[in-house]
Protein backbone atom coordinates (compact mmCIF):
# COMPACT_ATOMS: atom_id res chain seq x y z
CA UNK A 1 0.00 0.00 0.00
CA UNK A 2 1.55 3.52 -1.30
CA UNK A 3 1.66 6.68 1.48
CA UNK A 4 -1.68 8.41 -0.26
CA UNK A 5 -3.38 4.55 0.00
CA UNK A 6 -2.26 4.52 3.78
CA UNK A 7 -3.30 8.27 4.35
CA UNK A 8 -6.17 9.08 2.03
CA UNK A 9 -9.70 8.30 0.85
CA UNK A 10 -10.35 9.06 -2.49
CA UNK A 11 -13.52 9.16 -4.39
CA UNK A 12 -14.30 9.15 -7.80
CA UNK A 13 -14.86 12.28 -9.13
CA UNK A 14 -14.76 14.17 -12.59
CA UNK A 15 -12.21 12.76 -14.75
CA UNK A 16 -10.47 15.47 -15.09
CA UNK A 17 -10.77 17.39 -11.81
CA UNK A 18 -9.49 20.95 -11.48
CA UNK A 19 -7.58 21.09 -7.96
CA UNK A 20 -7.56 18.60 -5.30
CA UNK A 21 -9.16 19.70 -1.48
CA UNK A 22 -8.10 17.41 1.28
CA UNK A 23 -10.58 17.36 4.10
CA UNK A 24 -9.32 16.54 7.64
CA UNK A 25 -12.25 15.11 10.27
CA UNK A 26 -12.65 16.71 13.74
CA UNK A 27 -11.25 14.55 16.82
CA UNK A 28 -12.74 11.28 16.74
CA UNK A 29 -13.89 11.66 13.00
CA UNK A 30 -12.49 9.39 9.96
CA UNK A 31 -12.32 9.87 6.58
CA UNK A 32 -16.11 8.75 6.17
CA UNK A 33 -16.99 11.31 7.27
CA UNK A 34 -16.73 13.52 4.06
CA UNK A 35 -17.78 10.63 1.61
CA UNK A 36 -21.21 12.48 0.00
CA UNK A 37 -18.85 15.75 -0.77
CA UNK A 38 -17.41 15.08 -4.18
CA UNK A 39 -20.99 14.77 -5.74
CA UNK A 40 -21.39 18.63 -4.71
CA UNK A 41 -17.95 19.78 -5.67
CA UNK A 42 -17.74 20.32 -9.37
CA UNK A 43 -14.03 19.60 -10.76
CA UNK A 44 -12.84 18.87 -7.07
CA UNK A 45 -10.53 15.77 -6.50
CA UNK A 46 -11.90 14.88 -2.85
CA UNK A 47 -9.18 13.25 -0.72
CA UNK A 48 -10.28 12.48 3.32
CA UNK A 49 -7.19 12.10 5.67
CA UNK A 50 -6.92 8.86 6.92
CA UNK A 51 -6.31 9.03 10.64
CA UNK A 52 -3.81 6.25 12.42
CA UNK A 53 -6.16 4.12 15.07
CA UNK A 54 -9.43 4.44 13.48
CA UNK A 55 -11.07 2.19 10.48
CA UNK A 56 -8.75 1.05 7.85
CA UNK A 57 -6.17 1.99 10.16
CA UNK A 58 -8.00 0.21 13.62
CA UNK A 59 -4.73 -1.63 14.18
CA UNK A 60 -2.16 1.44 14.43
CA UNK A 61 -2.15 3.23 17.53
CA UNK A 62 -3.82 6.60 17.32
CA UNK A 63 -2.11 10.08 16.96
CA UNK A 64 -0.92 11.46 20.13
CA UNK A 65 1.21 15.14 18.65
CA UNK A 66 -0.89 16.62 16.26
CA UNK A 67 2.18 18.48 14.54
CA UNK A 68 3.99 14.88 14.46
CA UNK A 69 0.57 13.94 12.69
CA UNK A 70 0.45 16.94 10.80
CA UNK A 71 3.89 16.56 9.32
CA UNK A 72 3.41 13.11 8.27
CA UNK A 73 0.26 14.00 6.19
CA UNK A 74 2.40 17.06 4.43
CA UNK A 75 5.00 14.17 3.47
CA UNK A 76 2.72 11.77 2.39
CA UNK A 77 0.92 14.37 -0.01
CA UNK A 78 4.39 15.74 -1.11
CA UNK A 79 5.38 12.58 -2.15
CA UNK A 80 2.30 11.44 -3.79
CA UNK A 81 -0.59 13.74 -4.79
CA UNK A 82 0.79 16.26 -6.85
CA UNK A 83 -0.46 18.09 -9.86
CA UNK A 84 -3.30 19.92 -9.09
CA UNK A 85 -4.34 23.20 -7.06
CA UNK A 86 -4.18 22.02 -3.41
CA UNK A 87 -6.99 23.28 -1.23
CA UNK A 88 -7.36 21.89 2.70
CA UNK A 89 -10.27 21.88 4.79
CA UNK A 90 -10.54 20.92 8.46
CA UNK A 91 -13.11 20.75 10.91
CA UNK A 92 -12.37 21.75 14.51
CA UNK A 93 -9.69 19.75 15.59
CA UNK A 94 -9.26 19.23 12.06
CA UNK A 95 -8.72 22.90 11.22
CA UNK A 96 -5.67 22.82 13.18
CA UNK A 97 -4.28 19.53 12.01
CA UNK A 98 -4.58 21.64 8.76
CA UNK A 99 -3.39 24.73 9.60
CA UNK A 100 0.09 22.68 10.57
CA UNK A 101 -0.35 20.35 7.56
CA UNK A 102 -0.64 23.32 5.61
CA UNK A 103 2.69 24.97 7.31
CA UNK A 104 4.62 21.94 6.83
CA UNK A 105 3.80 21.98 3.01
CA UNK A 106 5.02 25.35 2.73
CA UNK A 107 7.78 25.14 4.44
CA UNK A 108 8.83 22.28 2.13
CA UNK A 109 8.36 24.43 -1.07
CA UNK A 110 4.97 22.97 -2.22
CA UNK A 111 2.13 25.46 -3.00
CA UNK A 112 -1.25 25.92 -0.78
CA UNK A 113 -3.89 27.75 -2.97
CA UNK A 114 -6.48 27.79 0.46
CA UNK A 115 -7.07 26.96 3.65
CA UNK A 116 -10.66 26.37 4.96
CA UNK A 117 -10.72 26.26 8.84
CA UNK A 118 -14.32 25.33 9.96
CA UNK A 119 -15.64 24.90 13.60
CA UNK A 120 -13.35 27.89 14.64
CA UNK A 121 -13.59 31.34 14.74
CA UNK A 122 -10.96 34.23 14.43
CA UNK A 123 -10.39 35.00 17.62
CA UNK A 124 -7.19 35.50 20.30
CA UNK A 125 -6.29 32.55 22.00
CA UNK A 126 -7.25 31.62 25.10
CA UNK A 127 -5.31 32.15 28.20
CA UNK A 128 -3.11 28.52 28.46
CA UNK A 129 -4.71 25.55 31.02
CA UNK A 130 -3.41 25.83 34.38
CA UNK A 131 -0.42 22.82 34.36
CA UNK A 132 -1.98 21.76 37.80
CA UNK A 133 -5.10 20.57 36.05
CA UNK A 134 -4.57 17.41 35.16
CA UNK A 135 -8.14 16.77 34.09
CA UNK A 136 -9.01 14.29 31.21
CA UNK A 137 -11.58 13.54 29.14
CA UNK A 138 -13.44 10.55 30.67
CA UNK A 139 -15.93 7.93 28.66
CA UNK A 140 -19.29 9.89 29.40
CA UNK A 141 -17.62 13.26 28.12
CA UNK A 142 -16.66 11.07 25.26
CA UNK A 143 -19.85 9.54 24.28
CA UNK A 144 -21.69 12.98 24.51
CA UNK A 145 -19.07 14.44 21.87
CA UNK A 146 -20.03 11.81 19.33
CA UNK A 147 -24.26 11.98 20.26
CA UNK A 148 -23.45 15.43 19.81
CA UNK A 149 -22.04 15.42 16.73
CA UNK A 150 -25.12 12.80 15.06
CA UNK A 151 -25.12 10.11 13.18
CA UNK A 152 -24.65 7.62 15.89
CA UNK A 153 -27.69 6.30 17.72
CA UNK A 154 -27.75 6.21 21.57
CA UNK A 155 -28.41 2.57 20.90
CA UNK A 156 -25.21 1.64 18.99
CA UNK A 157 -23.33 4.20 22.08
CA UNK A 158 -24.60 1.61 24.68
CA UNK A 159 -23.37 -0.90 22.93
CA UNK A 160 -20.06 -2.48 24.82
CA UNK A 161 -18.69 -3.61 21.62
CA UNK A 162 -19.18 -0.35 19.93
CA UNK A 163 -17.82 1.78 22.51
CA UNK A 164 -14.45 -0.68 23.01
CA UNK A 165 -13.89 0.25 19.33
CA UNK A 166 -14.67 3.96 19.10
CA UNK A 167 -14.16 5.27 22.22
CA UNK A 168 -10.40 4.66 22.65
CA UNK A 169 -9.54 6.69 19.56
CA UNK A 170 -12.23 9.49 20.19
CA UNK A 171 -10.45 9.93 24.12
CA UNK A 172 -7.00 10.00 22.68
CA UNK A 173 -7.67 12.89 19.97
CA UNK A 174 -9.52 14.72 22.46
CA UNK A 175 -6.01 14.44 24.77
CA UNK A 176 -4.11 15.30 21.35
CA UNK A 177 -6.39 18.59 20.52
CA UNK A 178 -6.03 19.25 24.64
CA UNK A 179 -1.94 19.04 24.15
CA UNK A 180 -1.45 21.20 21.39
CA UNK A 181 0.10 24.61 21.40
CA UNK A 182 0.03 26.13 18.45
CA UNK A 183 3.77 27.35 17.43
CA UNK A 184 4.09 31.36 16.45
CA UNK A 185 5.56 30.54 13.42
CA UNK A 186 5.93 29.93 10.50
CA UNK A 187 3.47 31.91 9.13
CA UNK A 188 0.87 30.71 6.01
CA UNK A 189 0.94 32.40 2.59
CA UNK A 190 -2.20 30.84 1.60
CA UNK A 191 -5.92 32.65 1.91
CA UNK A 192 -7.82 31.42 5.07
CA UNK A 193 -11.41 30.83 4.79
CA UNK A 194 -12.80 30.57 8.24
CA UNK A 195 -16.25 29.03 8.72
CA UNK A 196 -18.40 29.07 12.27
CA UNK A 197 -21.92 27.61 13.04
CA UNK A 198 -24.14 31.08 14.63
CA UNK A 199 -24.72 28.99 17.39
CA UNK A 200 -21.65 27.15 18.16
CA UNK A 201 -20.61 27.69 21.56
CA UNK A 202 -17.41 25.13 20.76
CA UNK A 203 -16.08 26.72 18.41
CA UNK A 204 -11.96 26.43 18.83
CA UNK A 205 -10.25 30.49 18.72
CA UNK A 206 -7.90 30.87 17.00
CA UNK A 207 -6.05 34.29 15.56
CA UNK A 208 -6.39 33.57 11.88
CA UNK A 209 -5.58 36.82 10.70
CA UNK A 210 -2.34 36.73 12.28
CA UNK A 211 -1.27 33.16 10.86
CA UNK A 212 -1.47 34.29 7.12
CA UNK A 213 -0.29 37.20 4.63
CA UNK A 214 -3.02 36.74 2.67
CA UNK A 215 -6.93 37.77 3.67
CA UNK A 216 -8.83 35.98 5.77
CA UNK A 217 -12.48 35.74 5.06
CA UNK A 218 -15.28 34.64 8.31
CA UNK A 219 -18.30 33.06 7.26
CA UNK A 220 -21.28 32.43 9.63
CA UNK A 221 -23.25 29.61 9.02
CA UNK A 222 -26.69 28.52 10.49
CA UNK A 223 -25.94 26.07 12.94
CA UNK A 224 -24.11 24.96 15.86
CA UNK A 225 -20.52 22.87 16.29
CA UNK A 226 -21.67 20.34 13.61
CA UNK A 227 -23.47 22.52 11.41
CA UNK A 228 -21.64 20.85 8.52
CA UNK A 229 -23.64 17.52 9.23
CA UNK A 230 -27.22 18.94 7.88
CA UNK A 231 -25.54 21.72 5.71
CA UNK A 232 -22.22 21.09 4.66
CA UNK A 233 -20.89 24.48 3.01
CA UNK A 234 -20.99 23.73 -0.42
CA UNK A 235 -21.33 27.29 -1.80
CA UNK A 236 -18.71 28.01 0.13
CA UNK A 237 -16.22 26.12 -1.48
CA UNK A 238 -17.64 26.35 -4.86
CA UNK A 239 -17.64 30.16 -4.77
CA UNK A 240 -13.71 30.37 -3.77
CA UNK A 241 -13.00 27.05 -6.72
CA UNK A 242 -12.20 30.13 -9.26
CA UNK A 243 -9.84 31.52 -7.61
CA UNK A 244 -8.33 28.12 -6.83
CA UNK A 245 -7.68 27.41 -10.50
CA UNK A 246 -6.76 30.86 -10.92
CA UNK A 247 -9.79 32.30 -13.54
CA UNK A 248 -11.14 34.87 -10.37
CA UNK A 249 -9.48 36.91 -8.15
CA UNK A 250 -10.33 36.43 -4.42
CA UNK A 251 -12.20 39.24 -3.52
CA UNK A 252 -14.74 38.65 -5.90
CA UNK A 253 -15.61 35.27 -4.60
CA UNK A 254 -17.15 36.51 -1.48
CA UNK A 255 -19.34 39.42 -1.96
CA UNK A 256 -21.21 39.28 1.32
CA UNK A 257 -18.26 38.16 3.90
CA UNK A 258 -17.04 39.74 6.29
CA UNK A 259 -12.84 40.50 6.03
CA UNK A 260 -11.16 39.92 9.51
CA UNK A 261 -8.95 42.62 10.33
């Protein structure tokens, strides 16, 4: 199995796509997750990170350094999905795994046309966790994330079974996500799109505008945390897929948003 096989989903999608978006999943999300988007992404390749721990990859132990994890996805797309406009997308936790994917590609020399951070909003970051706290996410806290999020009855989360397969890798991104402080530097070149639910009381801050040269456009969306589970933001992306392939310039693919300053 190559690097992209290991790392990726892929879907079919237009035979001759336009540029290629890789979609990251929020703590405790696989690549499944995104497997209805490339039907509503006209001339998108749609790849879906393949997390270590979960799925395909049950057997590998899951992620614990999200800019160890991030690293490793920049290298496997270096080495083996190249020749297309490069777009990334993360949700929540995903955004960030991103954000340092995203970094790491840069910093290597390869090219990042956008960057769309969803379930966050532009925003300083919080003060830091006082070191004393040593507090954990526990099972319950666990299972309410992923009723939360939908798509998983309360039946199949009181299943033993279920939850000595899920649960493990949903606790140990949450303790990932927890662990992470973002590094300073270095700084993006890419546009930032960043998208937040109007009621999402989750939603991660983080200072977008400062982690790019290039504008940073905020989008709110109806809904809360998961508001991408009933409405996934579709116009979104296909509004900014001009300037991706370079036939629009930026500005003009977002008449009504709001620039962060």
């Amino acid at each position: 199995m190559t690097d992209a096989e290991t790392w990726f989903q892929r879907w079919p999608s237009h035979p001759a796509p336009a540029y290629r978006l890789v979609c990251f999943p929020h703590a405790g999300g696989s690549a499944a997750f995104y497997r209805d988007w490339p039907t509503h992404l006209p001339g998108a390749e749609v790849l879906a990170v393949r997390y270590p721990g979960r799925a395909e990859r049950i057997e590998e132990p899951p992620p614990a350094n999200l800019v160890r994890l991030a690293r490793e996805i920049a290298t496997a797309l270096t080495s083996s999905c190249t020749g297309l406009p490069l777009a990334l997308f993360g949700h929540s936790m995903g955004a960030a795994v991103a954000l340092e994917t995203a970094r790491a590609l840069e910093a290597g020399g390869a090219r990042v046309e956008h960057l769309f951070a969803s379930g966050t909003r532009d925003a300083p970051l919080p003060d830091p966790p006082d070191p004393t706290d040593d507090a954990e996410i526990d099972e319950r806290s666990a299972v309410e994330q992923l009723a939360g999020i939908g798509g998983t009855s309360r039946e199949m989360l009181d299943n033993p079974m279920f939850r000595e397969l899920v649960l493990p890798y949903v606790m140990a991104d949450s303790r990932m996500f927890h662990a992470y402080r973002m590094p300073t530097d270095p700084i993006l070149h890419c546009p930032v799109t960043v998208l937040t639910g109007d009621r999402d009381d989750e939603a991660d801050p983080r200072p977008w505008h400062t982690l790019t040269t290039a504008p940073v456009v905020c989008h709110t969306l109806r809904g809360d945390h998961f508001y991408l589970v009933d409405e996934p933001p579709y116009p979104v992306l296909n509004a900014v897929r001009p300037t991706l392939v370079g036939t629009e310039p930026l500005e003009s693919a977002h008449p009504e948003s709001r620039y962060a300053s």
